[in-house]
N, C-alpha and C. Protein backbone atom coordinates (compact mmCIF):
# COMPACT_ATOMS: atom_id res chain seq x y z
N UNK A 1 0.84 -1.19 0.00
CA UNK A 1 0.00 0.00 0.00
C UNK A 1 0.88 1.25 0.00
N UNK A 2 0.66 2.26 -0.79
CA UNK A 2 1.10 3.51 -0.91
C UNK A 2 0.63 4.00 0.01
N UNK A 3 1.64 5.03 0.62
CA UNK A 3 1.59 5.96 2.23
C UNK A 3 1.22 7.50 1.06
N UNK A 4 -0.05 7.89 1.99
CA UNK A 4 -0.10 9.13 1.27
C UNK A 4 0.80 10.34 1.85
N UNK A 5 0.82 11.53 0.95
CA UNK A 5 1.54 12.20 1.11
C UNK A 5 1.14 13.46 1.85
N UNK A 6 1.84 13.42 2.51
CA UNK A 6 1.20 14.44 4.16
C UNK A 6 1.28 15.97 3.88
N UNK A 7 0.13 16.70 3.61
CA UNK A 7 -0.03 18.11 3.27
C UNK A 7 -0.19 18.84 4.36
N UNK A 8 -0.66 18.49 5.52
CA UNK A 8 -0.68 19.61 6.84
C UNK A 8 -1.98 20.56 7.03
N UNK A 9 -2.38 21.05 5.95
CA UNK A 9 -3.36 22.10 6.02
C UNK A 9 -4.99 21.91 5.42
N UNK A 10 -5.64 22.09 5.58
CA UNK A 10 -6.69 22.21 5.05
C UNK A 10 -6.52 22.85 3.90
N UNK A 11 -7.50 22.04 2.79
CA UNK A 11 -7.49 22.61 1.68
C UNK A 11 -7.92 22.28 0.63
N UNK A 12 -8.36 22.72 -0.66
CA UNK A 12 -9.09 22.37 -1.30
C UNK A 12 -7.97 21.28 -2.25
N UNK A 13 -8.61 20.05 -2.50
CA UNK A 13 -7.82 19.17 -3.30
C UNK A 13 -7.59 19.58 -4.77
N UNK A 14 -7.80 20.43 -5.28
CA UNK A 14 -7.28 21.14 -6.43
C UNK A 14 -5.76 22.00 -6.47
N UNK A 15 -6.31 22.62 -5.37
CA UNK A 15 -4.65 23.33 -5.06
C UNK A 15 -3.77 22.70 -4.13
N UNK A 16 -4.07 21.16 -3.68
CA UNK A 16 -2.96 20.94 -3.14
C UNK A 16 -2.57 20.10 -4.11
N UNK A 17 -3.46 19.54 -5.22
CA UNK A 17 -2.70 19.23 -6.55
C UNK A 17 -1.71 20.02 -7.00
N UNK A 18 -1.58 21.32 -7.22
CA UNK A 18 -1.01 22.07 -7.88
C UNK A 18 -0.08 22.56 -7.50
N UNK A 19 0.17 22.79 -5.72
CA UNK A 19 1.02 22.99 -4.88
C UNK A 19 2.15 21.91 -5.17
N UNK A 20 1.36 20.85 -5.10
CA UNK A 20 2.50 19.82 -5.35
C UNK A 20 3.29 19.56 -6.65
N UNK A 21 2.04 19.39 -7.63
CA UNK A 21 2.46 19.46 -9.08
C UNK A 21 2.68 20.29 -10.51
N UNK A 22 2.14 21.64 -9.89
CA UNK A 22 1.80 22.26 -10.46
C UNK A 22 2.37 23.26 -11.57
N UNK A 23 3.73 22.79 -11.01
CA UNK A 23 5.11 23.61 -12.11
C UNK A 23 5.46 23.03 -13.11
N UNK A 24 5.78 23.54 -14.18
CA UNK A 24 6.26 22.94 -15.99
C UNK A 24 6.95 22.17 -15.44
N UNK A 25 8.08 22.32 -15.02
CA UNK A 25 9.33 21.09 -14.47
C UNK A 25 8.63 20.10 -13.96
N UNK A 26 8.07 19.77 -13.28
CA UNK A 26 7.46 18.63 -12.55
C UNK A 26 6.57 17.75 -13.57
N UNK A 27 5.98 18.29 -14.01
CA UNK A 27 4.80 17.80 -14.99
C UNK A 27 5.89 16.86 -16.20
N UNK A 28 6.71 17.94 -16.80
CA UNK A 28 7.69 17.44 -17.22
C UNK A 28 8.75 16.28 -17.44
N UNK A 29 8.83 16.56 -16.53
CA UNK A 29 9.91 15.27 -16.34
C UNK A 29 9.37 14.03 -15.76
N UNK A 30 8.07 14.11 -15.21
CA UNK A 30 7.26 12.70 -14.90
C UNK A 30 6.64 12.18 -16.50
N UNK A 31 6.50 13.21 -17.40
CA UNK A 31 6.31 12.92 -19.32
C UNK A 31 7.54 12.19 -19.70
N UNK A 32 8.34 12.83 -19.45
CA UNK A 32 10.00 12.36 -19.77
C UNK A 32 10.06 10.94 -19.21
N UNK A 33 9.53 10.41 -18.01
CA UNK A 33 10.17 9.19 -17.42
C UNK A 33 8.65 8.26 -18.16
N UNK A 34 7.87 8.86 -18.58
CA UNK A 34 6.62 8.03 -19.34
C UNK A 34 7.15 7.75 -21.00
N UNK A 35 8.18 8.33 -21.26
CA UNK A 35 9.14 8.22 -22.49
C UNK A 35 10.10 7.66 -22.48
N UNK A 36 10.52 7.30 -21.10
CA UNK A 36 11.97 6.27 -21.16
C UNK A 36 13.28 6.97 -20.66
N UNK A 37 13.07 8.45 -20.59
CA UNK A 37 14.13 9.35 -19.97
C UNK A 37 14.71 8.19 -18.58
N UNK A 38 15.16 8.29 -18.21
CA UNK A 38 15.42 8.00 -16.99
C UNK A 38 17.11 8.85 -16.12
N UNK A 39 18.04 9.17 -16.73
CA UNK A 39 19.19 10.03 -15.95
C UNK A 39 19.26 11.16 -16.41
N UNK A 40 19.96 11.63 -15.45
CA UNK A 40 19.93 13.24 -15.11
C UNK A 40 20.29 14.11 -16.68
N UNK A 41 21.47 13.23 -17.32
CA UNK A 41 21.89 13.61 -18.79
C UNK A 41 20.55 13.77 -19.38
N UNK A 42 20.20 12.36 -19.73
CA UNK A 42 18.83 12.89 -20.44
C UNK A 42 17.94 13.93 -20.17
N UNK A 43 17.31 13.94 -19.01
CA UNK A 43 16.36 15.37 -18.70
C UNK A 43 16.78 16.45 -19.10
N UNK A 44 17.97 16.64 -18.88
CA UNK A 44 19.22 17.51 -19.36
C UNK A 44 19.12 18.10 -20.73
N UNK A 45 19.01 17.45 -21.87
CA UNK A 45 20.07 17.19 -22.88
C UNK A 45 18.91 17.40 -23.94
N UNK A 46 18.01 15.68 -23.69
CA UNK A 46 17.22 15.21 -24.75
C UNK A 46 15.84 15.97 -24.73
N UNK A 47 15.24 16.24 -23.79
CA UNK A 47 13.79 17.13 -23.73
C UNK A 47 14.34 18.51 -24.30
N UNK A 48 13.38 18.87 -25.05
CA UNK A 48 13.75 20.41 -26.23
C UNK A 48 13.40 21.66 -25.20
N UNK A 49 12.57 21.35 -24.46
CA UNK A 49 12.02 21.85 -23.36
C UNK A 49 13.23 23.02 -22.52
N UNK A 50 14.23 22.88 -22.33
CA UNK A 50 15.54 23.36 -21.76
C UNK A 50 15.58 23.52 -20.81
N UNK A 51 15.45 22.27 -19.50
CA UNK A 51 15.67 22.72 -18.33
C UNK A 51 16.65 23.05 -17.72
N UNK A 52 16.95 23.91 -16.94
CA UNK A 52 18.51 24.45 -16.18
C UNK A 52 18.61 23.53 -15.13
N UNK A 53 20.06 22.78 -15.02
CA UNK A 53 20.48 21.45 -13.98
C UNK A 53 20.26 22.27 -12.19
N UNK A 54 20.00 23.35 -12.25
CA UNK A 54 19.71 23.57 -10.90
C UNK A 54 18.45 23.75 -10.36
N UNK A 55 17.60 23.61 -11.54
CA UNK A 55 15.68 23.38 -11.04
C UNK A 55 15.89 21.87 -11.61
N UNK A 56 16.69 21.17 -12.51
CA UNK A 56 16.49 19.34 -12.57
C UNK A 56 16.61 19.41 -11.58
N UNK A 57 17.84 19.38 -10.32
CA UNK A 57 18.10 19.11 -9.17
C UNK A 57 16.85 18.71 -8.04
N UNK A 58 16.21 20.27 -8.16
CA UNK A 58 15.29 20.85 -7.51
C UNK A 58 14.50 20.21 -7.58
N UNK A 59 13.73 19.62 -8.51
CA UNK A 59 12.52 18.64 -9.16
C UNK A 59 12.79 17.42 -8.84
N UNK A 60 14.07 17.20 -8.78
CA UNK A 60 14.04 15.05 -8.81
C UNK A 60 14.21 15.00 -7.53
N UNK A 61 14.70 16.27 -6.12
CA UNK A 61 14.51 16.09 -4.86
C UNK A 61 13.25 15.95 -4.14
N UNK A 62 12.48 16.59 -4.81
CA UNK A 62 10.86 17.41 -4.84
C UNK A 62 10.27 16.17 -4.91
N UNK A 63 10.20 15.89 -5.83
CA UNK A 63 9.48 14.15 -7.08
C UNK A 63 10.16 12.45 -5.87
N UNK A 64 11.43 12.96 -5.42
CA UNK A 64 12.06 11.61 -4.60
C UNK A 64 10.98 12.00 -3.44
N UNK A 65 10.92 13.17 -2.99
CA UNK A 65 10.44 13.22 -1.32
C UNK A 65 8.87 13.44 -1.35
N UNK A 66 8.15 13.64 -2.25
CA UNK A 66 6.83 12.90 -2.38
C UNK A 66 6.52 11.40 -2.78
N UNK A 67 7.65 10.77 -3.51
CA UNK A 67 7.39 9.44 -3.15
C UNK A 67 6.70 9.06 -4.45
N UNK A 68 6.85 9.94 -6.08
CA UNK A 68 6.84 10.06 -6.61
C UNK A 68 7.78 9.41 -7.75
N UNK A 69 8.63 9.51 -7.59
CA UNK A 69 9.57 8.65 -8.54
C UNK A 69 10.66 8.22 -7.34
N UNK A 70 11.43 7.38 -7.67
CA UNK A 70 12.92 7.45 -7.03
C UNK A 70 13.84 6.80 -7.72
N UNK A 71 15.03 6.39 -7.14
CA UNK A 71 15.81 5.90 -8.47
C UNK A 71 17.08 5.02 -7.56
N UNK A 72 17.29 4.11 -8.88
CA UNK A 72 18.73 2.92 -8.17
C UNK A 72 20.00 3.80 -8.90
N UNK A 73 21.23 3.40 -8.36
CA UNK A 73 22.75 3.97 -9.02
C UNK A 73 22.54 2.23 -10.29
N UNK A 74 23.35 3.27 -11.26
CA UNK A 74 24.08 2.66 -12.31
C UNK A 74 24.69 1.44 -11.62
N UNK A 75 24.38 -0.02 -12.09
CA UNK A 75 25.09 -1.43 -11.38
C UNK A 75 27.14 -0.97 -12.12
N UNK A 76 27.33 -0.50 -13.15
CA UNK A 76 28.41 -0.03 -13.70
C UNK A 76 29.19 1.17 -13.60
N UNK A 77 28.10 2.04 -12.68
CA UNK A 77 28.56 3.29 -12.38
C UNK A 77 28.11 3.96 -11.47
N UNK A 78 28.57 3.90 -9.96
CA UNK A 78 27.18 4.22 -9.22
C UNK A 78 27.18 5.70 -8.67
N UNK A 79 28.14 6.25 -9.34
CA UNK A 79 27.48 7.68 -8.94
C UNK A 79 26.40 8.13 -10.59
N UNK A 80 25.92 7.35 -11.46
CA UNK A 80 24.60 7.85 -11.88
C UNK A 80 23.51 7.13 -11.22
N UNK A 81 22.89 7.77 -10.98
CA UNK A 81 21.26 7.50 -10.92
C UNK A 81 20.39 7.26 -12.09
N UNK A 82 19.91 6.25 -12.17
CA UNK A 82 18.77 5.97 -13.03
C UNK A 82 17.56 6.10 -12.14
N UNK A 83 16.67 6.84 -12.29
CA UNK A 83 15.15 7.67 -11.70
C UNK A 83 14.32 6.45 -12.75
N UNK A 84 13.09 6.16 -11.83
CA UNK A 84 11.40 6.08 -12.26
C UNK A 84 10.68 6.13 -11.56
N UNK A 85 9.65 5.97 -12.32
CA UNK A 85 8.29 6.54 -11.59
C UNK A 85 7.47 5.06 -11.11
N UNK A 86 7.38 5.67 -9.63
CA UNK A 86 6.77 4.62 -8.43
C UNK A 86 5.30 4.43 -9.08
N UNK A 87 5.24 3.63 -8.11
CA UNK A 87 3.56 3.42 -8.76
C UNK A 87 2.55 4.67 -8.53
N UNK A 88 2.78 5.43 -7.37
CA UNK A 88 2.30 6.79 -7.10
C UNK A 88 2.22 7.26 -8.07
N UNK A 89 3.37 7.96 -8.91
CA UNK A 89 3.93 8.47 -10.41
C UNK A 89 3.20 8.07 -11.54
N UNK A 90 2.99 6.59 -11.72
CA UNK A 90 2.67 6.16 -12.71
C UNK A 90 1.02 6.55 -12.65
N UNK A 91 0.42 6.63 -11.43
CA UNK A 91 -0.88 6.78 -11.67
C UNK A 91 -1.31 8.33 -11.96
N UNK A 92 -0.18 9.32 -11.77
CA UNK A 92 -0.91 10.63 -12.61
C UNK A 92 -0.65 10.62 -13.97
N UNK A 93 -0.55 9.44 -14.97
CA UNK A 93 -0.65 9.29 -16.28
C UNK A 93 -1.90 9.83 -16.80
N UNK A 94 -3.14 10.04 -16.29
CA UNK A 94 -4.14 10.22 -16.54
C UNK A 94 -4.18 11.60 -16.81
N UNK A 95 -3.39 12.81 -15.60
CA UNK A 95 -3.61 13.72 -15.65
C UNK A 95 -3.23 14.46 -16.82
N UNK A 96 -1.34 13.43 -17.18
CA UNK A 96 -0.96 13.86 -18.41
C UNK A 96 -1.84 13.60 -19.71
N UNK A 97 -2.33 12.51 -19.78
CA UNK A 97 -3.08 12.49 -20.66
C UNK A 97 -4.03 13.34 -20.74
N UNK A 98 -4.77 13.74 -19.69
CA UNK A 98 -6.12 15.12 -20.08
C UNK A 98 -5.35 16.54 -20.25
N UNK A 99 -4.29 16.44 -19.65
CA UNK A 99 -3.45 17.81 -20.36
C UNK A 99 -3.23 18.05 -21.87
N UNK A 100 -2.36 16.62 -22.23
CA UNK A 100 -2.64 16.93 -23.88
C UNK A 100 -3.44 17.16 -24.15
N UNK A 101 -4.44 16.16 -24.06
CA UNK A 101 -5.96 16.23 -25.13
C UNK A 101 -6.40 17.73 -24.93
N UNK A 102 -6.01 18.43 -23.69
CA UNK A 102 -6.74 19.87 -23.76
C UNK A 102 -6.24 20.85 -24.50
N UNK A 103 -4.73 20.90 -24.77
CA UNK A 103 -3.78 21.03 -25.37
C UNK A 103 -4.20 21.40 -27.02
N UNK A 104 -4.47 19.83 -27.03
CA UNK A 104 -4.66 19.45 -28.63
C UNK A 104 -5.94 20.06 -28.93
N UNK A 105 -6.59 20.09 -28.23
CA UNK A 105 -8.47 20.75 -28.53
C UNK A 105 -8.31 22.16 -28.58
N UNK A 106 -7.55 22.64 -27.75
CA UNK A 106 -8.16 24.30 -27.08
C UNK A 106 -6.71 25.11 -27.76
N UNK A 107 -5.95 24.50 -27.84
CA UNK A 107 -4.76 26.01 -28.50
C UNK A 107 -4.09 25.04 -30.05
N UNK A 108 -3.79 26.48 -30.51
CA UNK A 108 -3.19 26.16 -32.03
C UNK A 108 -1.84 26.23 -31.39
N UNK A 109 -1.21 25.42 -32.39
CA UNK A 109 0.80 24.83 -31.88
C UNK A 109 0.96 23.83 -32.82
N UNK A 110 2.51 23.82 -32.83
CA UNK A 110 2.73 23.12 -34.24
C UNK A 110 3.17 21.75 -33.45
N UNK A 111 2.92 20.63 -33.89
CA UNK A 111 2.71 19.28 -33.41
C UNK A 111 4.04 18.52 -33.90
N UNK A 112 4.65 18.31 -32.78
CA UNK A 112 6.13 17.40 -32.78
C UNK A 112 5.68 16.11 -33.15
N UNK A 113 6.63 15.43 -33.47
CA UNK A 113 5.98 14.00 -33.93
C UNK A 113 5.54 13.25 -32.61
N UNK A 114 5.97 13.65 -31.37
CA UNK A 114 5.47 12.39 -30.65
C UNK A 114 3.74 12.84 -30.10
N UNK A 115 3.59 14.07 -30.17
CA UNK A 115 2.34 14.79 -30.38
C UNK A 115 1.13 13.90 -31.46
N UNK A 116 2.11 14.22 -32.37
CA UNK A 116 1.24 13.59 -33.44
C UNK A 116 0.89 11.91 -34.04
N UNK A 117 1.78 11.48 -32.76
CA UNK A 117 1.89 9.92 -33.03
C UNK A 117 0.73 9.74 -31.35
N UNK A 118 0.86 10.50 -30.74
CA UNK A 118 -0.43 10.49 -29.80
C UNK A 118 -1.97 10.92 -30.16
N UNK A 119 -1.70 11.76 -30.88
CA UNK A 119 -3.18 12.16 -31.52
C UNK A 119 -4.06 10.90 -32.07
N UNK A 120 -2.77 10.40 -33.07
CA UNK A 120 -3.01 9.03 -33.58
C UNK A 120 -3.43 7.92 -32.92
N UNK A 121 -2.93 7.67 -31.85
CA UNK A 121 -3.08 6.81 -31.16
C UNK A 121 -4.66 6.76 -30.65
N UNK A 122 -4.68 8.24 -30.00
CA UNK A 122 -6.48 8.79 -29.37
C UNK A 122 -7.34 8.79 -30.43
N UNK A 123 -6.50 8.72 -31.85
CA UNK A 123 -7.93 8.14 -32.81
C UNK A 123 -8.27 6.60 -32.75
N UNK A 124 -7.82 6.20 -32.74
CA UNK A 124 -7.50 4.47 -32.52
C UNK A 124 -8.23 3.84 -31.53
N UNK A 125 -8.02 4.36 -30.39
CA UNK A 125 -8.57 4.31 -29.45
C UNK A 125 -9.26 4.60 -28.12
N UNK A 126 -9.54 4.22 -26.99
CA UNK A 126 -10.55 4.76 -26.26
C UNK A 126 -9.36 5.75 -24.82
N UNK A 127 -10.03 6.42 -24.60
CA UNK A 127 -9.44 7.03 -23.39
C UNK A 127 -8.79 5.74 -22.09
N UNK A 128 -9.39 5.55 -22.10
CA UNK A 128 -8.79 4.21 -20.96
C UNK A 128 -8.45 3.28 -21.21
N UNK A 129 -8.31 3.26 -23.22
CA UNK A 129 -7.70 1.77 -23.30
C UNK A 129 -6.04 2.41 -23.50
N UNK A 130 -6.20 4.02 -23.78
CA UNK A 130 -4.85 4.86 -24.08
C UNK A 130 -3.75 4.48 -22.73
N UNK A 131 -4.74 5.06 -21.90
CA UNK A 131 -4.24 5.21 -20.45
C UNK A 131 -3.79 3.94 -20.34
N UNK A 132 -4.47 3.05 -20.37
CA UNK A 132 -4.26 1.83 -19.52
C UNK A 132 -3.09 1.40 -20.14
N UNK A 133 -2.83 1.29 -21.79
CA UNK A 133 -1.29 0.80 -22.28
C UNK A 133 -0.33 1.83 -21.69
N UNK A 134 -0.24 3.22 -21.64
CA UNK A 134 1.21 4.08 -21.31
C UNK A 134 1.05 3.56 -19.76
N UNK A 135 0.30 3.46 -19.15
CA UNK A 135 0.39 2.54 -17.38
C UNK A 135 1.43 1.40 -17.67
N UNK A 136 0.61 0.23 -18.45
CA UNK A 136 0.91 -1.09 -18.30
C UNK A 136 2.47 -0.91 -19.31
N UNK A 137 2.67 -0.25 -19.81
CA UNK A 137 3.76 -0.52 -21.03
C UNK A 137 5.13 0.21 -19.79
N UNK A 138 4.71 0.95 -18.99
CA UNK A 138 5.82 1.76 -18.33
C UNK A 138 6.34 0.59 -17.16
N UNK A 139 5.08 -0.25 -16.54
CA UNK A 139 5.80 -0.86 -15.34
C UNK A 139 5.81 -1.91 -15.77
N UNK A 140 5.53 -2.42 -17.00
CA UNK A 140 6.85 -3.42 -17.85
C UNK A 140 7.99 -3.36 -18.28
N UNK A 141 8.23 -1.91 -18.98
CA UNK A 141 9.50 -1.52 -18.91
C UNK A 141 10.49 -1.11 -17.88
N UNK A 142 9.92 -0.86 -16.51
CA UNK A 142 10.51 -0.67 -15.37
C UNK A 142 10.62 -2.25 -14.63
N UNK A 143 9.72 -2.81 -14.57
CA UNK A 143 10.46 -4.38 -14.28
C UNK A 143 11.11 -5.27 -15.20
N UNK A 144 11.37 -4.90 -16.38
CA UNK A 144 12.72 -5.12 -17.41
C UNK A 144 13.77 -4.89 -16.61
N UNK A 145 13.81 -3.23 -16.49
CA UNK A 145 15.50 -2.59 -16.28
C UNK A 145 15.49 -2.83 -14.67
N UNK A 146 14.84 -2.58 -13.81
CA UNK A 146 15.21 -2.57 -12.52
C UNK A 146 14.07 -3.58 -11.48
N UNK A 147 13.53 -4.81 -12.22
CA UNK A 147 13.20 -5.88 -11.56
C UNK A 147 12.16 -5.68 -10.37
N UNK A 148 11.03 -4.78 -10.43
CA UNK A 148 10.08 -4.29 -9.96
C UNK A 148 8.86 -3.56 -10.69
């Protein structure tokens, strides 16, 4: 069982969504680890996005201490970290998913291919059969690489 995550205050569950998650970086890089990102290089490097290594920092401390992602050292190198997303993590897939689709409905923007290979996909198929493969396809690929 997942231990929830202790907010302290009264409050409306919208903004303690947002309190918690509510910054580009965060949102971000939990997309990134639903893509296979997993070390600090990558977040770095490969997202076009351009995050500066002193809000990555900031975010994967943020993301470890909600209990949100966490990560094993390199078996070959152990000062890298390879990061994923806990099962906590994996279940705001949903949210990412209603972000695009709102995305894709409500503003004009020019569509990267992995945009447009998702659009595709939401023609194909149903909202929860979407969801349910980027769920099931991530904590198959996470008990591949790190046996959980």
């Amino acid at each position: 069982m997942q231990e929830k995550i202790e907010y302290g205050k009264k409050a409306c569950a919208c903004a303690v969504s947002l309190d918690l998650l509510g910054d580009r970086w965060t949102l971000i890089l939990i997309r990134d680890l639903f893509r296979g990102r997993n070390k600090f290089s990558q977040f770095l490097n490969e997202s076009s996005e351009g995050i500066a290594s002193n809000t990555l920092v900031d975010r994967l401390k943020k993301l470890t201490a909600l209990g949100i992602i966490n990560f094993k050292r390199k078996e070959s190198d152990k000062k890298v970290k390879e990061y994923y997303l806990t099962d906590k993590g994996i279940d705001l897939y949903p949210l990412i998913y209603e972000l695009q689709q709102w995305s894709i409905k409500h503003v004009d923007f020019e569509f990267k291919p992995g945009t447009e290979a998702f659009v595709d996909l939401t023609k194909q198929f149903s909202t929860p059969e979407v969801i349910n493969e980027y769920q099931t396809s991530y904590k198959k690929a996470r008990l591949e690489q790190f046996g959980f």
